[in-house]
Protein backbone atom coordinates (compact mmCIF):
# COMPACT_ATOMS: atom_id res chain seq x y z
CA UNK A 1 -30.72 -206.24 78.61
CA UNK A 2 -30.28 -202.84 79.84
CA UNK A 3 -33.49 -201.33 80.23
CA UNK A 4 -35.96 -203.42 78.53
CA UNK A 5 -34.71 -204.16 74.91
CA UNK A 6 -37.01 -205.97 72.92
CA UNK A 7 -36.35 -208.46 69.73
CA UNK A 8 -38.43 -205.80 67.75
CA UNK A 9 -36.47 -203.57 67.25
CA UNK A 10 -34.46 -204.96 64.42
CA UNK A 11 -38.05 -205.80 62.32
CA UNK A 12 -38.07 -202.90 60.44
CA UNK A 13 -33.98 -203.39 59.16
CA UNK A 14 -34.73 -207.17 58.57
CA UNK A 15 -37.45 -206.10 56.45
CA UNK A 16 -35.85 -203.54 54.35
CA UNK A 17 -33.20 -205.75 53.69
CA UNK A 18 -35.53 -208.76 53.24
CA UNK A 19 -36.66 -206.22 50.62
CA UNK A 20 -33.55 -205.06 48.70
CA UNK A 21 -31.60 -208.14 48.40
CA UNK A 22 -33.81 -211.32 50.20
CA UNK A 23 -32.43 -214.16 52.50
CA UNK A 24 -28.66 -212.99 51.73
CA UNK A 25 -29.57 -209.29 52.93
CA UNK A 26 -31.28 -210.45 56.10
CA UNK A 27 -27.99 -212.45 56.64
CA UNK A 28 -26.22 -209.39 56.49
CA UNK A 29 -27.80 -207.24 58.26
CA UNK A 30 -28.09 -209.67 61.26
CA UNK A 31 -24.64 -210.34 61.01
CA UNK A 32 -23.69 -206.40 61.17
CA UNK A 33 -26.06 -205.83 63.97
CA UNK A 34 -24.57 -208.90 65.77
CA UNK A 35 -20.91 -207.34 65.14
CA UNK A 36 -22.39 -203.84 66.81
CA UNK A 37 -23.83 -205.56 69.81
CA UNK A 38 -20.73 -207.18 70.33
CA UNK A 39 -18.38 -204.11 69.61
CA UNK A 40 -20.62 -202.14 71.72
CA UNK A 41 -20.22 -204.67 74.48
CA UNK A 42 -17.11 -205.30 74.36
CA UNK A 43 -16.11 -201.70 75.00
CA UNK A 44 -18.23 -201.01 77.71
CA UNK A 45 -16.83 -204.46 79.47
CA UNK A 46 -19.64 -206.94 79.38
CA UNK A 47 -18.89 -210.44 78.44
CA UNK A 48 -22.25 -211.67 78.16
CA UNK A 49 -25.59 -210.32 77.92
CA UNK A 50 -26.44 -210.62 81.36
CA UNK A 51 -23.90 -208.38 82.47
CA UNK A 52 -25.59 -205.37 80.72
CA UNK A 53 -27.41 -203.13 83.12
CA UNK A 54 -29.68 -199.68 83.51
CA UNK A 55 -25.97 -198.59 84.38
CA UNK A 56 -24.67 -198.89 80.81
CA UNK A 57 -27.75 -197.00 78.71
CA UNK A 58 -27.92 -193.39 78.67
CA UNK A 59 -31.50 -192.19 77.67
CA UNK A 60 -32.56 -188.85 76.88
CA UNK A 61 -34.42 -187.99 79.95
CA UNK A 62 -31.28 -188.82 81.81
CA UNK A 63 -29.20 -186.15 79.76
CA UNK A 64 -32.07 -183.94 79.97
CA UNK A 65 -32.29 -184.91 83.81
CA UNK A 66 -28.15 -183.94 83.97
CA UNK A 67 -28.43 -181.08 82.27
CA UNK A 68 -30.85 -179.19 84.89
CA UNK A 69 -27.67 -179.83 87.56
């Protein structure tokens, strides 16, 4: 996805939340990270995971890159 995106990046949310309120908060927060992938996705135009590019992420050194223009 996009420019590398890695399944650890939700670890340290899962564990907080795995924390605070067990199996029921990792539920949730999986769920509202699920529901923000798919928002995210589905107003940028992507119907499926594969369809996300290097096109569709802005990083910093690209608005650092713009700025310089």
């Amino acid at each position: 996805m996009g420019i590398g995106w890695h399944r650890s990046e939700i670890g340290r949310p899962v564990l907080f939340s795995l924390a605070v309120d067990g199996e029921a908060g990792v539920r949730k927060v999986l769920q509202m990270l699920r529901d923000e992938l798919e928002l995210t996705m589905a107003l940028s135009g992507c119907t499926s995971l594969r369809e996300i590019t290097r096109a569709h992420v802005i990083t910093d050194s690209d608005r650092i890159g713009r700025s310089r223009l």
